[in-house]
Protein backbone atom coordinates (compact mmCIF):
# COMPACT_ATOMS: atom_id res chain seq x y z
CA UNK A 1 29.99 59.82 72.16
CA UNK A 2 27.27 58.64 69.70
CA UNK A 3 24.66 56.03 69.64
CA UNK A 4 25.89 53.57 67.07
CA UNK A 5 24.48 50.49 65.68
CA UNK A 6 26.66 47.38 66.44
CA UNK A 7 26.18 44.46 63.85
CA UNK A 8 26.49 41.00 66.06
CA UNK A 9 24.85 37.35 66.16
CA UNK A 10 22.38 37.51 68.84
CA UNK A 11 20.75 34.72 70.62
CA UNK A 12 17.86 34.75 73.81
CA UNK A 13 16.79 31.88 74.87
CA UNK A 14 12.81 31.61 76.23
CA UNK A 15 10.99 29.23 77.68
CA UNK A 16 7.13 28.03 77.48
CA UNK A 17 5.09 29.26 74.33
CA UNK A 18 6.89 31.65 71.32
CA UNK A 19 6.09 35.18 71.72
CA UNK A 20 6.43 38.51 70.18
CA UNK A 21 5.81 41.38 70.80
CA UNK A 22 5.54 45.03 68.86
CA UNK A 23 7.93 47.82 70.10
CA UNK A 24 5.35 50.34 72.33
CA UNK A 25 6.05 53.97 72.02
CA UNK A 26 5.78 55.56 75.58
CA UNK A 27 3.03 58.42 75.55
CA UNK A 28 4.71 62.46 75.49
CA UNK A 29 7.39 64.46 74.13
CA UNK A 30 10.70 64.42 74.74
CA UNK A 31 11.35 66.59 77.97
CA UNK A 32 13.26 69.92 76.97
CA UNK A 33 13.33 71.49 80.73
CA UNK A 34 14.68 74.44 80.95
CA UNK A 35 18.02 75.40 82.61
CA UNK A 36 18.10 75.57 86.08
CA UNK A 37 20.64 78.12 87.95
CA UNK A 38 22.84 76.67 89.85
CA UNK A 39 23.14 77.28 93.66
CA UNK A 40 26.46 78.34 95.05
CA UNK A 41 28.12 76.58 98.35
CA UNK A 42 28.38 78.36 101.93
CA UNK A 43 31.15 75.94 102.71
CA UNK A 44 33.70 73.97 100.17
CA UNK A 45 36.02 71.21 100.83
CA UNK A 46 38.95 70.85 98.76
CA UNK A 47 40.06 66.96 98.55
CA UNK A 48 44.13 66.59 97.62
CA UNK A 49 44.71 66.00 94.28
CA UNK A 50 44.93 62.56 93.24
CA UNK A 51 47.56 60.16 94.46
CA UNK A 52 49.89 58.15 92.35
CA UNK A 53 47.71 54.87 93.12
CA UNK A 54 44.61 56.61 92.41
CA UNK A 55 46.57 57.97 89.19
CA UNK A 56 47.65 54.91 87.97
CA UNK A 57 43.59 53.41 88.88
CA UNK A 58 42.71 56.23 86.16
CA UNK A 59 44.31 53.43 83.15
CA UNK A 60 42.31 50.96 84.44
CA UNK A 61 41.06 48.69 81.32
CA UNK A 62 38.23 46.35 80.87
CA UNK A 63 34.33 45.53 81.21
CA UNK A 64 32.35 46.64 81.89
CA UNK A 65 33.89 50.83 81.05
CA UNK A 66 35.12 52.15 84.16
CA UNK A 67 34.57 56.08 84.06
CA UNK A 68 35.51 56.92 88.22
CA UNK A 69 37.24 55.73 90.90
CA UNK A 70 36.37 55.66 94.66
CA UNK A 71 37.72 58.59 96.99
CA UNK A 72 38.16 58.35 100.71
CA UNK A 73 37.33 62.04 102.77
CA UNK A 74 40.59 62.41 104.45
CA UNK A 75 38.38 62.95 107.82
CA UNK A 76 34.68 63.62 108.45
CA UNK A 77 32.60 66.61 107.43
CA UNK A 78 33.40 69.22 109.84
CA UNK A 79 30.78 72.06 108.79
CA UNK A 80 30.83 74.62 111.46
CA UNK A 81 26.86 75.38 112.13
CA UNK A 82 27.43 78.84 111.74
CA UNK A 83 27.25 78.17 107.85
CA UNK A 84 23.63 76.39 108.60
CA UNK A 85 20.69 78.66 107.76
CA UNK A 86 17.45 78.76 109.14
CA UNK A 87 14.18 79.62 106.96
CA UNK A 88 10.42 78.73 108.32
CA UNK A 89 11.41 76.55 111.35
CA UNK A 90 13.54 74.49 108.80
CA UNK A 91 18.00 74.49 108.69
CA UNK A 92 19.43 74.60 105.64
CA UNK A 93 22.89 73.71 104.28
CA UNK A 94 24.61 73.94 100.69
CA UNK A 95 28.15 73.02 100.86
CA UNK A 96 30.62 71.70 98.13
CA UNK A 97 33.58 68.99 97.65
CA UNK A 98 35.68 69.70 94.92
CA UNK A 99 38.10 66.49 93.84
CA UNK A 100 41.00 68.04 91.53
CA UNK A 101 40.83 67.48 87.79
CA UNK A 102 37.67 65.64 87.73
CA UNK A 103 35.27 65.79 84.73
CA UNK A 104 32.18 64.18 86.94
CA UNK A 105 31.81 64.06 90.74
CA UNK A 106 29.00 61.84 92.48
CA UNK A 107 28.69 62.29 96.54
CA UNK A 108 27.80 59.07 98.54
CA UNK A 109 25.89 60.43 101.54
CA UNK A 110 24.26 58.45 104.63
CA UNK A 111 21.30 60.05 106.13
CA UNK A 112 21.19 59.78 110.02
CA UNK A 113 17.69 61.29 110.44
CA UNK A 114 14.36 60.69 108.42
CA UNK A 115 12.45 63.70 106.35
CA UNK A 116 15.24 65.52 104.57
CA UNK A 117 15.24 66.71 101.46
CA UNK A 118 18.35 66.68 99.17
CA UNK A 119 19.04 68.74 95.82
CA UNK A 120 22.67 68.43 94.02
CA UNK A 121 23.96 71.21 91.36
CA UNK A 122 27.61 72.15 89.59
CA UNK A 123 28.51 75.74 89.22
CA UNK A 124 29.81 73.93 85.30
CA UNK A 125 26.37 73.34 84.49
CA UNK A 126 23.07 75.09 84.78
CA UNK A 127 21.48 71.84 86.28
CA UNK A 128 19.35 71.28 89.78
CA UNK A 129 18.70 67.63 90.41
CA UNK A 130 16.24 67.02 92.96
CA UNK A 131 14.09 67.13 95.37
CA UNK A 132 15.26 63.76 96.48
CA UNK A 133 14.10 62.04 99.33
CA UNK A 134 16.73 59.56 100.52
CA UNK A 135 15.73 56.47 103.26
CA UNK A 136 17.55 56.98 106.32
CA UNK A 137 19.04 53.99 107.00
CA UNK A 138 20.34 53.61 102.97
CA UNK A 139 23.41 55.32 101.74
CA UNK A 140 22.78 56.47 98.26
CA UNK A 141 24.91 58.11 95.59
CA UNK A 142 23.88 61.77 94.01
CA UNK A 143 23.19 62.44 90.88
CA UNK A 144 26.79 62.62 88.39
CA UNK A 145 27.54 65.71 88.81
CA UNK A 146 29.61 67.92 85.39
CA UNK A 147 32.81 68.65 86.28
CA UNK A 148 34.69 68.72 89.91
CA UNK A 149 33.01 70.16 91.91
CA UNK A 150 29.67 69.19 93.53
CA UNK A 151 27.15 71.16 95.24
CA UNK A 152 24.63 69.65 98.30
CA UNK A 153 21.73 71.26 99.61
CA UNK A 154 19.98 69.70 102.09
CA UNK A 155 17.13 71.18 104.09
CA UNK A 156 15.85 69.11 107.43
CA UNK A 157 12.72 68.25 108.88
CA UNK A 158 11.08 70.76 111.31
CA UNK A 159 12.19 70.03 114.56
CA UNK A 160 15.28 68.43 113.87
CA UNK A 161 18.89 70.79 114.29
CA UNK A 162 21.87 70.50 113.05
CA UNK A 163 23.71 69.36 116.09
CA UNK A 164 22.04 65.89 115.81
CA UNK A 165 24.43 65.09 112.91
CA UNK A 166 22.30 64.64 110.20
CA UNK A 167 24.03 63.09 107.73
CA UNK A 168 27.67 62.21 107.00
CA UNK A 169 29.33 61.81 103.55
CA UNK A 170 31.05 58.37 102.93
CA UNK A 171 33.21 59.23 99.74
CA UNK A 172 32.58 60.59 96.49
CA UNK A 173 33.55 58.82 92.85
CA UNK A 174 36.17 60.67 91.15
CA UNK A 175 35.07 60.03 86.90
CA UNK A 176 37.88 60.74 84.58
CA UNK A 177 35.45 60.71 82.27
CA UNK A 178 32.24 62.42 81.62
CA UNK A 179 29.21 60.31 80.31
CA UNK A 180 28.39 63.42 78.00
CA UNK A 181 31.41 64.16 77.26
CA UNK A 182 30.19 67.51 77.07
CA UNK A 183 33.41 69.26 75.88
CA UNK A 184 34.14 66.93 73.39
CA UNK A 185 34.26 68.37 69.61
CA UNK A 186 31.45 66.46 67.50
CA UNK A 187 34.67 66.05 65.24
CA UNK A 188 36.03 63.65 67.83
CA UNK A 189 32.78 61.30 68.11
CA UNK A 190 32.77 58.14 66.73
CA UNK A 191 36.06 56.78 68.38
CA UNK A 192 34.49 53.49 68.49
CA UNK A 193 35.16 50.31 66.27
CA UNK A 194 34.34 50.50 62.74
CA UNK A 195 32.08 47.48 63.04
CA UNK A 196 29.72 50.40 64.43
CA UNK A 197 27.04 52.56 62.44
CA UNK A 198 25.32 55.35 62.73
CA UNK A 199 21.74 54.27 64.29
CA UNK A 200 20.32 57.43 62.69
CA UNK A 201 21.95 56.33 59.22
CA UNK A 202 19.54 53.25 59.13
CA UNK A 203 15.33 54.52 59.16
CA UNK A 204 14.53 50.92 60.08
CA UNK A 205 16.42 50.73 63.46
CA UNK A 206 14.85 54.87 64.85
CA UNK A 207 12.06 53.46 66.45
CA UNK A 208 13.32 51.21 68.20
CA UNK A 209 16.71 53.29 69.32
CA UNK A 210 14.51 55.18 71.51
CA UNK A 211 14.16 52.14 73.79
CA UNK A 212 18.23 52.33 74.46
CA UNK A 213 19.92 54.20 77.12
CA UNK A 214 23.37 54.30 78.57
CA UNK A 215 23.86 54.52 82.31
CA UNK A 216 26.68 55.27 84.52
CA UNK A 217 26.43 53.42 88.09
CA UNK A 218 29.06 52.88 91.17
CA UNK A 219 30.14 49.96 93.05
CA UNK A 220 32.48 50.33 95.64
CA UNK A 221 33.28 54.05 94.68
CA UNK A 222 34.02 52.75 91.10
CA UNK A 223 31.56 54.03 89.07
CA UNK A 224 30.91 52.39 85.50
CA UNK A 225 29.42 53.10 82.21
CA UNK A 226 27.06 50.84 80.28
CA UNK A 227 24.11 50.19 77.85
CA UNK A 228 20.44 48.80 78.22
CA UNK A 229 17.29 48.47 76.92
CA UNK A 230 13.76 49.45 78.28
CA UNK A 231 11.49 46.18 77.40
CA UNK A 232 7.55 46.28 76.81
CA UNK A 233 5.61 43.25 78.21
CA UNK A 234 2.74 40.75 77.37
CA UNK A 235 0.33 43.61 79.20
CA UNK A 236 1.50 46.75 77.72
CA UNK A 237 0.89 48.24 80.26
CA UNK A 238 4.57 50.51 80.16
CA UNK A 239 5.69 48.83 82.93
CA UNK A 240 9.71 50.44 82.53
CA UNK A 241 11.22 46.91 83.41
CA UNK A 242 15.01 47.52 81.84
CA UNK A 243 17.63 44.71 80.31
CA UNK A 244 20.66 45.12 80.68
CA UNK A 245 24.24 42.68 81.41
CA UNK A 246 24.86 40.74 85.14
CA UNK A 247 28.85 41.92 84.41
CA UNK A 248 27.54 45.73 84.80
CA UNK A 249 24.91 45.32 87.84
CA UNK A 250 24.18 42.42 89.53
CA UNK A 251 23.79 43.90 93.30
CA UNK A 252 21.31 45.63 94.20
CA UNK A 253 23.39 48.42 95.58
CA UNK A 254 24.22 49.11 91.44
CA UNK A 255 20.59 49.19 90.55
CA UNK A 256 20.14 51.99 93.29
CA UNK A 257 23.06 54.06 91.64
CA UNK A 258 21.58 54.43 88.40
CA UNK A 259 21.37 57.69 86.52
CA UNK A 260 20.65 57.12 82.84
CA UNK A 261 21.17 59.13 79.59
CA UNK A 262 17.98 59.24 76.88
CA UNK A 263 18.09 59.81 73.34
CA UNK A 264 21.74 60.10 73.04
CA UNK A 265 21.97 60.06 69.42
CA UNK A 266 22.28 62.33 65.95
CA UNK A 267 18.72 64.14 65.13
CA UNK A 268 19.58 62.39 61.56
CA UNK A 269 22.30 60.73 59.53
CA UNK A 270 25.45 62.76 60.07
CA UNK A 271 23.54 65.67 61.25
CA UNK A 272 23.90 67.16 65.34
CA UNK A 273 23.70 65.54 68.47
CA UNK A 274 20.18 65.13 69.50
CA UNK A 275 18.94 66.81 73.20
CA UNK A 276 18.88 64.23 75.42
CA UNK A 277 17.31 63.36 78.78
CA UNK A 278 18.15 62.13 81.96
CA UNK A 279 17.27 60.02 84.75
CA UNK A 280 18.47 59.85 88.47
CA UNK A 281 16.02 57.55 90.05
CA UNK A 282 17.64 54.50 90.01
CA UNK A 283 16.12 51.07 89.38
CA UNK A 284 14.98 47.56 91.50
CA UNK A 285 17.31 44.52 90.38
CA UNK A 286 14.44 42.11 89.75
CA UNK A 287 16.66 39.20 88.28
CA UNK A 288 19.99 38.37 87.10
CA UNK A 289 22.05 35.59 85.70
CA UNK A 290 25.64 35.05 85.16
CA UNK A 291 25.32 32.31 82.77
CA UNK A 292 23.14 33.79 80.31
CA UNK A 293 25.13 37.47 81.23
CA UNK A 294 21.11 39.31 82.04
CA UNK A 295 19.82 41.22 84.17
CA UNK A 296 16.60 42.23 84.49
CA UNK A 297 16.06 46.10 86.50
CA UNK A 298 12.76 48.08 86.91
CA UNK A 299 13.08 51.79 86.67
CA UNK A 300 11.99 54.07 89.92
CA UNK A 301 10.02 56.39 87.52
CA UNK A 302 8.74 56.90 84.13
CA UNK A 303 10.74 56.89 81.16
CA UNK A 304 11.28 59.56 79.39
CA UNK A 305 8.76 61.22 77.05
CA UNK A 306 9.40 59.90 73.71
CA UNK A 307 11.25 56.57 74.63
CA UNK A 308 9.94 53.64 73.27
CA UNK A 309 9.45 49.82 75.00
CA UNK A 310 11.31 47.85 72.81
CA UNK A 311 9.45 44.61 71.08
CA UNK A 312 11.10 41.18 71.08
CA UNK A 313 9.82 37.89 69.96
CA UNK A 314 11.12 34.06 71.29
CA UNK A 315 11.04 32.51 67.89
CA UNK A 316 13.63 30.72 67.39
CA UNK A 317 15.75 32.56 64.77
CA UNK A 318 16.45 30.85 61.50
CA UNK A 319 20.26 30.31 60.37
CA UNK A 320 21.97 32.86 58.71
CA UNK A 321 19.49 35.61 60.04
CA UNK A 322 21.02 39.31 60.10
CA UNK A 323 20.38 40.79 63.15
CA UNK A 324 22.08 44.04 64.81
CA UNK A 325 22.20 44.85 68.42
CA UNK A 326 21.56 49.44 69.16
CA UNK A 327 24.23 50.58 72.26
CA UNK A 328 26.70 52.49 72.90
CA UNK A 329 30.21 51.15 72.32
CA UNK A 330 32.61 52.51 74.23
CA UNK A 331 30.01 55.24 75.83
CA UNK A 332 29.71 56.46 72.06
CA UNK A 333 26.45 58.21 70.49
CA UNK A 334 23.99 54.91 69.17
């Protein structure tokens, strides 16, 4: 997948006073953190392989991109406490669920007491997300996780054991299709529509590239990939308020599921895939219209270093104007 640059009539609509505004490079480098082992299970559940209905779910076509469907546990955790272990007053669990043939894997866990601390890994991919500290009474979704199989650790609160039940796991979302695409060939990228370019193949358009990211987020155990835009503001004061489309996330639910892709681009015109970043925060839905087709997110933490707040401007254009719009068609590189 490439970031491309996707030439299309574009029209915002403001109201009160014109305004523009320059794009705002975000302070830092980009992040280049170094590669985390992964931590191996002490107990593994093996999910069925997929059904015929959940096969034929796999061809679903539309928008926004689905990338996953929703899985059903075919009964509740049952993780003997034998495979719990203890370390300065504190339990501590890493166990697996593996869902056949998957290329991604995301775990949608309820937390039944407050204080615990989560981390996710894949034995595909030397990558720790985490420490994540969940609210107890709000399911969330882990991190997309490479391949299909993914790893939990959670470690509790002192004082609390594991026969209070701690946490049970609601489903997982089953993705047919990696955001990366990790194993694909650089050959093979660029299956999008010819009406898309190369970002890195125009100079003028770099800058503000670094403002776009693509996301993959779940709804209902679906999960979805789209494209979006980090915004500056009249303070400029880096802010990371996010545009993106009401037909990708328009509950708030979405906006929690985030995890976004940075810099997901060629270093230069025709040249190799760039090293990208990620973020598994999730963002606030601030605002959203159906009408219009916006919505309006604010990230749970920084941006990565490097991106850039893009600039905008409510002048009215004037006819015949050439504009271009920087995402990621079909999940492809910019």
């Amino acid at each position: 997948m490439k970031k491309m640059l996707f030439l299309l009539g574009l029209l915002i609509a403001f109201q009160g006073p014109a305004a523009t505004l320059d794009p705002l490079p975000f302070p830092g480098e980009k992040r280049d953190e170094a590669p985390q082992k992964a931590f191996q299970a002490d107990w593994t559940l093996v999910l069925p392989p997929l059904t015929e209905t959940e096969g034929k779910a796999l061809k679903t076509t539309g928008t926004p991109m689905q990338v996953g469907i929703g899985r059903s546990l075919p009964k509740p955790l049952d993780i003997p406490e034998s495979r719990w272990k203890q370390q300065d007053g504190q339990w501590r669990l890493r166990f697996a669920i593996v869902s056949p043939k998957a290329s991604g894997i995301r775990l949608q866990i309820a937390v039944k007491v407050p204080g615990s601390v989560w981390r996710f890994a894949s034995p595909r991919q030397d990558k720790v997300y985490g420490p994540i500290y969940p609210q107890e009474d709000t399911p969330f979704w882990s991190p997309v996780l490479f391949g299909e199989e993914g790893v939990a650790e959670v470690i509790l609160p002192k004082g609390t054991s594991p026969q209070e039940k701690p946490f049970e796991v609601l489903g997982i979302s089953h993705l047919y299709i990696h955001p990366l695409s990790l194993e694909k060939d650089l050959s093979d990228v660029g299956a999008s529509g010819s009406c898309n370019v190369d970002v890195m193949c125009h100079p003028e358009w770099s800058l503000t590239a670094d403002a776009v990211a693509k996301y993959v987020y779940t709804s209902a155990g679906n999960s979805f990939l789209c494209t979006g835009t980090l915004l500056n503001n009249m303070r400029e004061d880096f802010r990371p308020y996010f545009l993106t489309a009401n037909h990708c996330i328009s509950r708030v639910g979405e906006a929690n599921s985030m995890h976004s892709y940075w810099f997901f681009e060629r270093t230069s015109c025709g040249g190799p895939i760039d090293d990208f970043a990620e973020l598994t925060g999730g963002a606030s839905l601030l605002n959203h219209g159906e009408d219009t087709d916006f919505s309006i997110l604010k990230l749970r933490e920084d941006p990565p270093g490097g991106a850039v707040f893009a600039g905008w401007s409510s002048d009215p254009l004037a006819p015949h104007t050439f504009v271009a719009g920087i995402h990621h068609p079909s999940g492809d590189l910019e």
